[in-house]
PDB file of N, CA and C in Angstrom:
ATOM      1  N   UNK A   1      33.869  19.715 -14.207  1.00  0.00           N
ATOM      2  CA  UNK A   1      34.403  19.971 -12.890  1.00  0.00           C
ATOM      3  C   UNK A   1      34.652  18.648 -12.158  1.00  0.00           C
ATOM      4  N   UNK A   2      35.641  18.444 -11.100  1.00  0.00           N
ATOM      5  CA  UNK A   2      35.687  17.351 -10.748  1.00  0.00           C
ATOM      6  C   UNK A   2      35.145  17.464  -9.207  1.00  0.00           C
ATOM      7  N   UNK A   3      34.798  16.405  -8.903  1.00  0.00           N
ATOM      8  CA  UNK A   3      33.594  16.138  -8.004  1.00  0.00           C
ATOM      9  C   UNK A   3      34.557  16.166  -6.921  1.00  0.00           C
ATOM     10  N   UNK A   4      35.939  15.719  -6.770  1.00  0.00           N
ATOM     11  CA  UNK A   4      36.892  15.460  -5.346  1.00  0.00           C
ATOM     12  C   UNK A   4      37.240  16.807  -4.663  1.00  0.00           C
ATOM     13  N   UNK A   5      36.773  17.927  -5.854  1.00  0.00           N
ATOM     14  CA  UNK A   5      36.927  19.275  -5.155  1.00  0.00           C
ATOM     15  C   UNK A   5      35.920  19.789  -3.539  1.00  0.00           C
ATOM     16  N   UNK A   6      35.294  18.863  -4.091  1.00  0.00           N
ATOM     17  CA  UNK A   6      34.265  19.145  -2.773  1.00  0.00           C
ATOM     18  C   UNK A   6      34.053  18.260  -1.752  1.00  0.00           C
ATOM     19  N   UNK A   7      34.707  19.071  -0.971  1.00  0.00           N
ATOM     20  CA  UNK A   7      35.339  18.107   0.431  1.00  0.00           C
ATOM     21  C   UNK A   7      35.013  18.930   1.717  1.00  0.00           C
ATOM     22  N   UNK A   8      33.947  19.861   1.727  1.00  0.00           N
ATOM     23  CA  UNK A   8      33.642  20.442   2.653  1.00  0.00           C
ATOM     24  C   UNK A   8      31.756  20.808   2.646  1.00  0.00           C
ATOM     25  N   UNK A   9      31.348  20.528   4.158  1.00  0.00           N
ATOM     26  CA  UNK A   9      29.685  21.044   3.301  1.00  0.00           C
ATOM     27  C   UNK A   9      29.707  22.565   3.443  1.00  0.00           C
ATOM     28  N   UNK A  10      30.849  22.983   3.906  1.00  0.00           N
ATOM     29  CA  UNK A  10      30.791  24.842   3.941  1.00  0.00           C
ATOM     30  C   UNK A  10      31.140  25.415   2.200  1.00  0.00           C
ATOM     31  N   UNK A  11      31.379  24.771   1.310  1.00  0.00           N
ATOM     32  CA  UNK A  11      31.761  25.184   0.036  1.00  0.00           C
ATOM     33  C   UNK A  11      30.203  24.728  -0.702  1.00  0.00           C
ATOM     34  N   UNK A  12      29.458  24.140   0.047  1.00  0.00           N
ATOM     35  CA  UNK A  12      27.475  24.112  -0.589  1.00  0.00           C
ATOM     36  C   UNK A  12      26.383  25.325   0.026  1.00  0.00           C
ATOM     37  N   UNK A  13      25.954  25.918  -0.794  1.00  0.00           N
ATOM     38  CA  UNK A  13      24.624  26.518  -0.689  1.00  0.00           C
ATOM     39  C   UNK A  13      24.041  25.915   0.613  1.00  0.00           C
ATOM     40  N   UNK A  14      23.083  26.902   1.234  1.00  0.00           N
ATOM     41  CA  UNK A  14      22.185  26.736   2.180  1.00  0.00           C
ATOM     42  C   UNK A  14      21.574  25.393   2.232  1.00  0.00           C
ATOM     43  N   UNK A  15      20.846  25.183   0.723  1.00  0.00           N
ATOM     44  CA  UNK A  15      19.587  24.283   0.837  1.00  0.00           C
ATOM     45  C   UNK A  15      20.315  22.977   0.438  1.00  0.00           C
ATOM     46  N   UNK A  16      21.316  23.022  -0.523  1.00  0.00           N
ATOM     47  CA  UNK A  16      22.469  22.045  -0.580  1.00  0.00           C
ATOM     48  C   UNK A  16      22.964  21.539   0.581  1.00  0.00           C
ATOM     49  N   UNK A  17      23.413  21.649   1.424  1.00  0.00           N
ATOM     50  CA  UNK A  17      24.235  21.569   2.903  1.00  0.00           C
ATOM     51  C   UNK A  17      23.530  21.071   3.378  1.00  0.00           C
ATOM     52  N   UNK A  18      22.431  21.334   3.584  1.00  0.00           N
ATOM     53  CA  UNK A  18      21.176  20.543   4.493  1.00  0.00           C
ATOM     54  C   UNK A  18      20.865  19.079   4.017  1.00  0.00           C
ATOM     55  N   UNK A  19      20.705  19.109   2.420  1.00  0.00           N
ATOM     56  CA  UNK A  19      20.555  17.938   1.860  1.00  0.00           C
ATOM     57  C   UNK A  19      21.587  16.980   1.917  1.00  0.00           C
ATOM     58  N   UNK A  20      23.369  17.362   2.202  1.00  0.00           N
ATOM     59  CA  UNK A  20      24.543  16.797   2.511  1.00  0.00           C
ATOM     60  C   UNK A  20      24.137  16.193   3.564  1.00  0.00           C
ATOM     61  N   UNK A  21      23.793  16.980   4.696  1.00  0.00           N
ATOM     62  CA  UNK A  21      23.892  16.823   6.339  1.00  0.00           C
ATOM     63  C   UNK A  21      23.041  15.321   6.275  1.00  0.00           C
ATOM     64  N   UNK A  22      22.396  15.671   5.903  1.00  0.00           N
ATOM     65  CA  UNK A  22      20.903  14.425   5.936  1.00  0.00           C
ATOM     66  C   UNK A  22      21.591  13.025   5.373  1.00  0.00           C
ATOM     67  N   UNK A  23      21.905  13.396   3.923  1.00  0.00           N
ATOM     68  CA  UNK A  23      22.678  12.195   3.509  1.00  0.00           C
ATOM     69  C   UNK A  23      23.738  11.598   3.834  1.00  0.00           C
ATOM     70  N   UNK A  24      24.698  12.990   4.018  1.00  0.00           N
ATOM     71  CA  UNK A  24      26.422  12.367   4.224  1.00  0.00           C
ATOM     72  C   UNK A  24      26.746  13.022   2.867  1.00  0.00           C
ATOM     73  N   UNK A  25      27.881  13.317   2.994  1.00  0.00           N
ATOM     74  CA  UNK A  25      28.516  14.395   2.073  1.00  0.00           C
ATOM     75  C   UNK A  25      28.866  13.399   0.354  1.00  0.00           C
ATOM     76  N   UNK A  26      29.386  12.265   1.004  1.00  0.00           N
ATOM     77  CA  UNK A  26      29.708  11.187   0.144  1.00  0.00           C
ATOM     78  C   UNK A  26      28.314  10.687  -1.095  1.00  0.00           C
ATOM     79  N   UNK A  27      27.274  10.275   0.028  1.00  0.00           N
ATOM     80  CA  UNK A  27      26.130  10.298  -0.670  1.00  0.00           C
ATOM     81  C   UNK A  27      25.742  11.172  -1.632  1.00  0.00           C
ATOM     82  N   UNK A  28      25.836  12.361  -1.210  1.00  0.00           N
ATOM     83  CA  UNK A  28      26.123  14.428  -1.956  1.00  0.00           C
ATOM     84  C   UNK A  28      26.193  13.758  -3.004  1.00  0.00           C
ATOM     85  N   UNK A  29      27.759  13.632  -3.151  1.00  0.00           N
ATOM     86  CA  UNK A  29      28.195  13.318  -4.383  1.00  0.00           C
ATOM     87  C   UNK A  29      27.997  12.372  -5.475  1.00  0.00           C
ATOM     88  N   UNK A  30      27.216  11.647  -4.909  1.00  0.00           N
ATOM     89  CA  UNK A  30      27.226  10.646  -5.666  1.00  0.00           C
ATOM     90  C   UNK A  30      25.702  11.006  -5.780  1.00  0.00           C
ATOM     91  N   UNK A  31      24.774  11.623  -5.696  1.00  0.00           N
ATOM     92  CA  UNK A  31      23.562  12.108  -5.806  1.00  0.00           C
ATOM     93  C   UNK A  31      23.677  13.304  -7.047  1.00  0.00           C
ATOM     94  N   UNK A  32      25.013  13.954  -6.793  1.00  0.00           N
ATOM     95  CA  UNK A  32      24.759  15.178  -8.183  1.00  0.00           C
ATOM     96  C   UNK A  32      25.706  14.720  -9.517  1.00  0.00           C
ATOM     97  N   UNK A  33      26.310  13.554  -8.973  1.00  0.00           N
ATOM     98  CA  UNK A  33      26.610  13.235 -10.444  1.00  0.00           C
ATOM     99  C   UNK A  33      25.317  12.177 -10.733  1.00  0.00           C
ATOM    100  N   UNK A  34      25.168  11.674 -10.377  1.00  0.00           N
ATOM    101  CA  UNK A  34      23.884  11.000 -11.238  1.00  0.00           C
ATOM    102  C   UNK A  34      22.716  12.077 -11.519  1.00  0.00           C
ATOM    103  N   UNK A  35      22.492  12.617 -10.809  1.00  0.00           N
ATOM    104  CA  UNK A  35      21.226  13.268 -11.297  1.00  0.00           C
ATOM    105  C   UNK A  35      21.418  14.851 -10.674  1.00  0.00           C
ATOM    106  N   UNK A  36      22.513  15.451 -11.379  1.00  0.00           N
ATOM    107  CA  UNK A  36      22.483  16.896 -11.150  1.00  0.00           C
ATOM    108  C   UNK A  36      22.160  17.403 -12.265  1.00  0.00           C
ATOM    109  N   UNK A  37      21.283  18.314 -12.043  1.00  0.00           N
ATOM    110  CA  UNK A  37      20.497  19.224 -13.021  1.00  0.00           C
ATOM    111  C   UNK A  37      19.412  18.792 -13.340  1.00  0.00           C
ATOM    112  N   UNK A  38      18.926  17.634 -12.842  1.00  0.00           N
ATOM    113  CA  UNK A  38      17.626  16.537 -12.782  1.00  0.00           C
ATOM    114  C   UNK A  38      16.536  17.599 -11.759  1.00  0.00           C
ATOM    115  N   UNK A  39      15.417  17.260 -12.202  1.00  0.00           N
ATOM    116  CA  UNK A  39      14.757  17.445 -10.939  1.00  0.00           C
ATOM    117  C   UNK A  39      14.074  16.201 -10.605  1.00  0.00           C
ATOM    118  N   UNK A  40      14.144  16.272  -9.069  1.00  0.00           N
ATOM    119  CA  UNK A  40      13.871  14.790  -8.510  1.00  0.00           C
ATOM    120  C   UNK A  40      13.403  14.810  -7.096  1.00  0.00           C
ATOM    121  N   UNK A  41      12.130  14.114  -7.655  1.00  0.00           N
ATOM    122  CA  UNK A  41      11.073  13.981  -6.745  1.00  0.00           C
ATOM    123  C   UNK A  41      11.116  13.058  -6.060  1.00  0.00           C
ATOM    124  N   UNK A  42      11.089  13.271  -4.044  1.00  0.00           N
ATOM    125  CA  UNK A  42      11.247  12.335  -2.961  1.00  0.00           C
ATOM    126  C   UNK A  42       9.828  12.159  -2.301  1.00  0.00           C
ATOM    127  N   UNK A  43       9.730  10.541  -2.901  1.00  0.00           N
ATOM    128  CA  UNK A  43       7.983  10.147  -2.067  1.00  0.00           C
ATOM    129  C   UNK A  43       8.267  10.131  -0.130  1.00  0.00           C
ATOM    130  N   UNK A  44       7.174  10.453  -0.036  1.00  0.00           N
ATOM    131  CA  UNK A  44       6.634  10.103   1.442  1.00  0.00           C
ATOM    132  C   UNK A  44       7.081   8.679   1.805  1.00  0.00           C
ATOM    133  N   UNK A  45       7.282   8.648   2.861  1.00  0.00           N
ATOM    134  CA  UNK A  45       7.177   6.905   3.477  1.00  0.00           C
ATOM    135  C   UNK A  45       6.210   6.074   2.969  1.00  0.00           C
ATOM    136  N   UNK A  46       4.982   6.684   3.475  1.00  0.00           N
ATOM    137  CA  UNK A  46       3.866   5.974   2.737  1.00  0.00           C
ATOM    138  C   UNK A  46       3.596   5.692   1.441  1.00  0.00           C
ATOM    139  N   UNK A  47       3.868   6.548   0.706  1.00  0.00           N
ATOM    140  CA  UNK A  47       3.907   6.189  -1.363  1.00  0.00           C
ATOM    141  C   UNK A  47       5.227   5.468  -1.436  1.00  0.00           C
ATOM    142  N   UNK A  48       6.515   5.370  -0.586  1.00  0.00           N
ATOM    143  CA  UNK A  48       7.284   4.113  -0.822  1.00  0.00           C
ATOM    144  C   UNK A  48       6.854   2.488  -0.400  1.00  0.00           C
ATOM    145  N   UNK A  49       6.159   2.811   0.647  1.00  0.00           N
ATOM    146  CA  UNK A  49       5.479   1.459   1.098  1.00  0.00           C
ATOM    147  C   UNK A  49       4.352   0.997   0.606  1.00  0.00           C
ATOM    148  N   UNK A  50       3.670   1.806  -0.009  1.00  0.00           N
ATOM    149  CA  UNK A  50       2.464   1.448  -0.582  1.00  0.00           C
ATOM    150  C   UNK A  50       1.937   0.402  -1.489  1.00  0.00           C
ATOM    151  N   UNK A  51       3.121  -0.441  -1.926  1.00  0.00           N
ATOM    152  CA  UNK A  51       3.000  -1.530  -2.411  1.00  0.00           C
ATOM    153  C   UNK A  51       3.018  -2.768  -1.738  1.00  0.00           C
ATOM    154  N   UNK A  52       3.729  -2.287  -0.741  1.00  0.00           N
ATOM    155  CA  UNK A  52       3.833  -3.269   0.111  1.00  0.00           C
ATOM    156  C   UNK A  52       3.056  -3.943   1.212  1.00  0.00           C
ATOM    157  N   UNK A  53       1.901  -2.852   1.629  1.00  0.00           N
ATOM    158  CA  UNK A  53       0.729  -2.087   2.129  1.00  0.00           C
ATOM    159  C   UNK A  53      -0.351  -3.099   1.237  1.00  0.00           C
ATOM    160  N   UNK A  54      -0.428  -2.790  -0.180  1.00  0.00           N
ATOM    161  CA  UNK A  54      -1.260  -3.664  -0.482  1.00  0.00           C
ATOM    162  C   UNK A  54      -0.874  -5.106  -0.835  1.00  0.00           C
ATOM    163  N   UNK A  55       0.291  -5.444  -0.946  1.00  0.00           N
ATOM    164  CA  UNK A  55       0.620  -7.172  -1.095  1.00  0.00           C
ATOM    165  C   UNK A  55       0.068  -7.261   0.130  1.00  0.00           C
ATOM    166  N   UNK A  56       0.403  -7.296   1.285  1.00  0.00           N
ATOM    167  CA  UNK A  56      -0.226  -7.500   2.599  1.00  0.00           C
ATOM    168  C   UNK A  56      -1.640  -7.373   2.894  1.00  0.00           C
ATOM    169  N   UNK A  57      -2.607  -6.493   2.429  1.00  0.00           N
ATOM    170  CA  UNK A  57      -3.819  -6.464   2.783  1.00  0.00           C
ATOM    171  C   UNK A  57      -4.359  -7.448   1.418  1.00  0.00           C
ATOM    172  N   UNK A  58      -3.876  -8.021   0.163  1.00  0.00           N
ATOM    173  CA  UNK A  58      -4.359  -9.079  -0.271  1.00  0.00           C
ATOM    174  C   UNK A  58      -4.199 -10.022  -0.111  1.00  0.00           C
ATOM    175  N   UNK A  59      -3.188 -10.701   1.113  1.00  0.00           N
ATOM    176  CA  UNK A  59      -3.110 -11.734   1.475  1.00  0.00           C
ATOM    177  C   UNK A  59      -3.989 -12.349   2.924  1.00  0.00           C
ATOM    178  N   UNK A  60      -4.260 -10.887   3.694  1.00  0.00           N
ATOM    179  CA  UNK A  60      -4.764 -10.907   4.561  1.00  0.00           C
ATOM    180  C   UNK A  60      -6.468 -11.072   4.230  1.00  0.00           C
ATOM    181  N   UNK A  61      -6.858 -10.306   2.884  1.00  0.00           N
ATOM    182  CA  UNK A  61      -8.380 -10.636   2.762  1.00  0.00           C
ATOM    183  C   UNK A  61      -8.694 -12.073   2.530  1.00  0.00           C
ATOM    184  N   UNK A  62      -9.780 -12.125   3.066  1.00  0.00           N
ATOM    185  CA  UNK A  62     -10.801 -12.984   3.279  1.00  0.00           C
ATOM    186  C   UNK A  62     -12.506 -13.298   2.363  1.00  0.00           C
ATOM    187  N   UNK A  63     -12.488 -11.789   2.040  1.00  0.00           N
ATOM    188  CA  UNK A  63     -13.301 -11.676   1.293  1.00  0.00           C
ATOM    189  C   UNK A  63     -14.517 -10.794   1.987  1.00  0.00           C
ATOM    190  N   UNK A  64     -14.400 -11.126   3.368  1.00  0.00           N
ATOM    191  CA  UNK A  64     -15.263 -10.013   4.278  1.00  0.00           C
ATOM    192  C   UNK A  64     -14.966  -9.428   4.967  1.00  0.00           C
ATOM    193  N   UNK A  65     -13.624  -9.327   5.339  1.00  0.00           N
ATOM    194  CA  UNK A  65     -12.916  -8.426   6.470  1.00  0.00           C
ATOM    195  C   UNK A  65     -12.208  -7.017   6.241  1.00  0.00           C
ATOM    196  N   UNK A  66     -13.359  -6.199   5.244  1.00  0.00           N
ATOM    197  CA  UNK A  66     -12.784  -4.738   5.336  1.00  0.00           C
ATOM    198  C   UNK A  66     -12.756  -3.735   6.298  1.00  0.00           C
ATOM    199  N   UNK A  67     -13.777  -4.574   6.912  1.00  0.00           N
ATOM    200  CA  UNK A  67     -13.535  -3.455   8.430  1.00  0.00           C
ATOM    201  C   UNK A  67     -12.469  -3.499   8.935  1.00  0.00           C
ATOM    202  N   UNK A  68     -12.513  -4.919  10.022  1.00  0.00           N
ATOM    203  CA  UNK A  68     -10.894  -5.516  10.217  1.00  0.00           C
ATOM    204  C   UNK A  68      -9.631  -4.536   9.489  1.00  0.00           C
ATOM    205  N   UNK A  69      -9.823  -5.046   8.237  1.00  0.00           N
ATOM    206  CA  UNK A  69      -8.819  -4.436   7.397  1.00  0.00           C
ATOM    207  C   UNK A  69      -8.567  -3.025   7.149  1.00  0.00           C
ATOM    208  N   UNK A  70      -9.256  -2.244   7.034  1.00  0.00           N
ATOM    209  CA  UNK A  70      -9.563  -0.838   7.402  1.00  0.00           C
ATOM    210  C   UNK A  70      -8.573  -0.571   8.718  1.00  0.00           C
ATOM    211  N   UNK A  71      -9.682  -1.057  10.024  1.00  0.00           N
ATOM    212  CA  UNK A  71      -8.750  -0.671  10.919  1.00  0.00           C
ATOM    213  C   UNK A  71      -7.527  -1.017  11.022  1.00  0.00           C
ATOM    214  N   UNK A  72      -7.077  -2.014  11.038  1.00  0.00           N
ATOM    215  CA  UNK A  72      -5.842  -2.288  11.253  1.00  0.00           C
ATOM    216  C   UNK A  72      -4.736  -1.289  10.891  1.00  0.00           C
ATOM    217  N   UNK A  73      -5.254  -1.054   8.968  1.00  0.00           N
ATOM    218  CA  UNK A  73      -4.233  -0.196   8.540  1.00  0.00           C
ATOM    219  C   UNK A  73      -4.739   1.555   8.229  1.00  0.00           C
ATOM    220  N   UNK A  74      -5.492   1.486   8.953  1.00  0.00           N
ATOM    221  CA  UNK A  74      -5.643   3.276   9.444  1.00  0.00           C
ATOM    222  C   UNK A  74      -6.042   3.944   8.020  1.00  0.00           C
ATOM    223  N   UNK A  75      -7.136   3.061   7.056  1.00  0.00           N
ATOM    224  CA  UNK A  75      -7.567   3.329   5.388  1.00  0.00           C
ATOM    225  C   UNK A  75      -9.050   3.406   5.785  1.00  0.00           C
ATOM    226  N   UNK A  76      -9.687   4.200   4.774  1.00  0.00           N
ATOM    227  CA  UNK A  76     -11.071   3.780   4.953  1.00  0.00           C
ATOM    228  C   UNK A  76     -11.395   2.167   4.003  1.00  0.00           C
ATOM    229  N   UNK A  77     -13.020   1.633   4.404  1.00  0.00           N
ATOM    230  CA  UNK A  77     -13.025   0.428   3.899  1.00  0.00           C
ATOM    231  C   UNK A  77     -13.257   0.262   2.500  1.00  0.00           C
ATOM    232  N   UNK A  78     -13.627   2.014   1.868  1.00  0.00           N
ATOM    233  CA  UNK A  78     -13.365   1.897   0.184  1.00  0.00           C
ATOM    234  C   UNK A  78     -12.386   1.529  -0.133  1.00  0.00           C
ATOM    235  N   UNK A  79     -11.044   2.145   0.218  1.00  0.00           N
ATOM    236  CA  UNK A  79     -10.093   2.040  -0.033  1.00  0.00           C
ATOM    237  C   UNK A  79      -9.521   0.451   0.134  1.00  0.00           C
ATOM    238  N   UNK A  80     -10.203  -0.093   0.691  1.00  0.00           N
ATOM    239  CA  UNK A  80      -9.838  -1.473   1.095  1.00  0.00           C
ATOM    240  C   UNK A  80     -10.622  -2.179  -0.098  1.00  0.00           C
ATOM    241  N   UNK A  81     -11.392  -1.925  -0.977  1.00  0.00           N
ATOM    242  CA  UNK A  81     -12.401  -2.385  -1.447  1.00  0.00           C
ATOM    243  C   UNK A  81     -11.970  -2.043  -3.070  1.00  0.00           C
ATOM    244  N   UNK A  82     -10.985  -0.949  -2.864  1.00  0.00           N
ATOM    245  CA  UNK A  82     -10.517  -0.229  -4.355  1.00  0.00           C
ATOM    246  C   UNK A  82      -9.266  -1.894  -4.439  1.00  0.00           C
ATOM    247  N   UNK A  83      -8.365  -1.791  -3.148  1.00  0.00           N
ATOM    248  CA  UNK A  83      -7.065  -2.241  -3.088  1.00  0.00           C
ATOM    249  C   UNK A  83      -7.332  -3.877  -3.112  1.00  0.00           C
ATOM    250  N   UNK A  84      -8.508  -4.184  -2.762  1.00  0.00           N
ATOM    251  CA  UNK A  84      -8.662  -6.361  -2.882  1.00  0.00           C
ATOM    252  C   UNK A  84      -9.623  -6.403  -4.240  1.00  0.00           C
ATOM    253  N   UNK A  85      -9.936  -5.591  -5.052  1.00  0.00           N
ATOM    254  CA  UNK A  85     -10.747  -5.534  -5.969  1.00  0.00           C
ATOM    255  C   UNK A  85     -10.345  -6.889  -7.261  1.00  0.00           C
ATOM    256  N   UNK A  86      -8.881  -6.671  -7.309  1.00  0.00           N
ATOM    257  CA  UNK A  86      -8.757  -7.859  -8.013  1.00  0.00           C
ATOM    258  C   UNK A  86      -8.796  -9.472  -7.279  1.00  0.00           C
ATOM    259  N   UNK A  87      -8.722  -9.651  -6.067  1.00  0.00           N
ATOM    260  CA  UNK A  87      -8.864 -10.667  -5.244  1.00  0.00           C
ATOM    261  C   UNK A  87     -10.251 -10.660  -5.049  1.00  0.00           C
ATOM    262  N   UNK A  88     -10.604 -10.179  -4.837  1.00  0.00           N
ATOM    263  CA  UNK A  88     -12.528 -10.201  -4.523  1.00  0.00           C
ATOM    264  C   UNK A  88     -12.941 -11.129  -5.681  1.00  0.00           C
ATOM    265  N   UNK A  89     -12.480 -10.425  -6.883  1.00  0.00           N
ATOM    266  CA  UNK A  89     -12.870 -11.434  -7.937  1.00  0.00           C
ATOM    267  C   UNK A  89     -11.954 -12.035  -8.249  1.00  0.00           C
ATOM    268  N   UNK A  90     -11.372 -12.778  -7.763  1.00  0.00           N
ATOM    269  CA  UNK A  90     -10.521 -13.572  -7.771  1.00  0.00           C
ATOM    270  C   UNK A  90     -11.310 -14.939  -7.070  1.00  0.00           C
ATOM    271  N   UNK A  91     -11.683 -14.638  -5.665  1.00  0.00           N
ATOM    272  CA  UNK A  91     -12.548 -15.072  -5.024  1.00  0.00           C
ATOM    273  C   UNK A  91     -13.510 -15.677  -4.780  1.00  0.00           C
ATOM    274  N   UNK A  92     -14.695 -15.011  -5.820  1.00  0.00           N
ATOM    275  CA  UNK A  92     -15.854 -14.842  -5.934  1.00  0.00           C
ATOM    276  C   UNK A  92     -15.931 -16.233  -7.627  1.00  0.00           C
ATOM    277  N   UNK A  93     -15.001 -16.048  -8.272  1.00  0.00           N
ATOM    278  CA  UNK A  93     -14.940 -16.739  -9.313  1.00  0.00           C
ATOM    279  C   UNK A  93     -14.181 -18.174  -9.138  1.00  0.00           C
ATOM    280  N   UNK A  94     -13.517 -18.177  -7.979  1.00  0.00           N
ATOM    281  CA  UNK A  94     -12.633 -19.794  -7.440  1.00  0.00           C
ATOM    282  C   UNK A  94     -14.150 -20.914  -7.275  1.00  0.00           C
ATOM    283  N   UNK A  95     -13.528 -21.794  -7.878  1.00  0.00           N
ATOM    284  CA  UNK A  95     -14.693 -23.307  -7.255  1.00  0.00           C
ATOM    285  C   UNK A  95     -14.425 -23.307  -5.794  1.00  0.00           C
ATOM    286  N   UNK A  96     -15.426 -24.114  -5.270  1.00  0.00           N
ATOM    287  CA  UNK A  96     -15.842 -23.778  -3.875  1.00  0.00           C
ATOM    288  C   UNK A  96     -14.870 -25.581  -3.945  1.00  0.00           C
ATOM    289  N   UNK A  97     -14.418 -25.475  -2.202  1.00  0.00           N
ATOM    290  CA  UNK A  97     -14.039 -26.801  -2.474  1.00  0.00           C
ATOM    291  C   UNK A  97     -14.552 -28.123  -2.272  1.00  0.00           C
ATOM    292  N   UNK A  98     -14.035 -28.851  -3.436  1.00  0.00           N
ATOM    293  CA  UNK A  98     -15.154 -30.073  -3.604  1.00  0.00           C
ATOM    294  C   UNK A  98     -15.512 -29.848  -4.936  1.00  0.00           C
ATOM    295  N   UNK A  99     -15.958 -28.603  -5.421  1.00  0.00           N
ATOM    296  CA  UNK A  99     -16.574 -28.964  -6.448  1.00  0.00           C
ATOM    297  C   UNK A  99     -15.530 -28.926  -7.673  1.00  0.00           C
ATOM    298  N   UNK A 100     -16.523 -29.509  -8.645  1.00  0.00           N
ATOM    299  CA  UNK A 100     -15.841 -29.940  -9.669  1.00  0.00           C
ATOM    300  C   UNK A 100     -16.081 -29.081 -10.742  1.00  0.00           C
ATOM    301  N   UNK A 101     -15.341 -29.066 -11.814  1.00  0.00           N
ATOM    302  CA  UNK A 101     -14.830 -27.562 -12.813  1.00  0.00           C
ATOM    303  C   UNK A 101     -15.104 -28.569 -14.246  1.00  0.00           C
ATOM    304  N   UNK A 102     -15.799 -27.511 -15.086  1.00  0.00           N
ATOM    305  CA  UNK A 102     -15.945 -28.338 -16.812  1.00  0.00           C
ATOM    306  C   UNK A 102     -15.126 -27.387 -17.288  1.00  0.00           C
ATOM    307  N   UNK A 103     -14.115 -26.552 -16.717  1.00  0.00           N
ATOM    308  CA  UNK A 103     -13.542 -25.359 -17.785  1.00  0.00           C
ATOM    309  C   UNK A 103     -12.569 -26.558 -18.344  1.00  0.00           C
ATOM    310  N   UNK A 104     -11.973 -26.935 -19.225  1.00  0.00           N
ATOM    311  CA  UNK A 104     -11.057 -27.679 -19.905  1.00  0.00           C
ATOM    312  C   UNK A 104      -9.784 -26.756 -19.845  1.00  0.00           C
ATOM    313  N   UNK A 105      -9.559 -25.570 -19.621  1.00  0.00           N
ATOM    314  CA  UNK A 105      -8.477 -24.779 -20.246  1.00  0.00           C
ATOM    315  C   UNK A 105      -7.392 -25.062 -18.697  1.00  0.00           C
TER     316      UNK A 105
END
């Protein structure tokens, strides 16, 4: 079928039309030829940002500021504690400065 036939959102289904309205009809189209007959799953704001969420709260740790950090971003401080886990030891294993290192590698 060719896709230029559809030039109206009154020639889409209910739940179709809505999804036009939102996008733009153009978008439509270019949404069901790539992935029509797909099923396709739309994250939350938050599971799109969520990476971004934690680059930021590992740059911001310190090594003791999960409270801080907690509040700021509206997480509990496990969760803060799940998300700097590789920086903690990251951290915890850095020479202090000044001192001096025998690792050769």
């Amino acid at each position: 079928m060719d896709i230029n036939k559809l030039i109206s959102l009154d020639q889409l289904r209910d739940d179709q039309r809505e999804l036009a309205e939102v996008i733009g009809l153009e978008a439509y189209k270019k949404l069901i030829n790539y992935y029509g007959g797909s099923l396709l799953y739309v994250q939350k704001v938050d599971s799109v940002l969520k990476d971004t969420r934690d680059k930021e709260l590992n740059e911001k740790f310190d090594g003791a500021n999960y409270k801080e950090l907690a509040r700021e971003y509206g997480i509990s401080e496990m969760t803060i504690r799940d998300i700097v886990a590789p920086k903690r030891k990251e951290l915890r294993t850095a020479p202090l400065e000044g001192q001096m290192s025998f690792d050769n590698s």
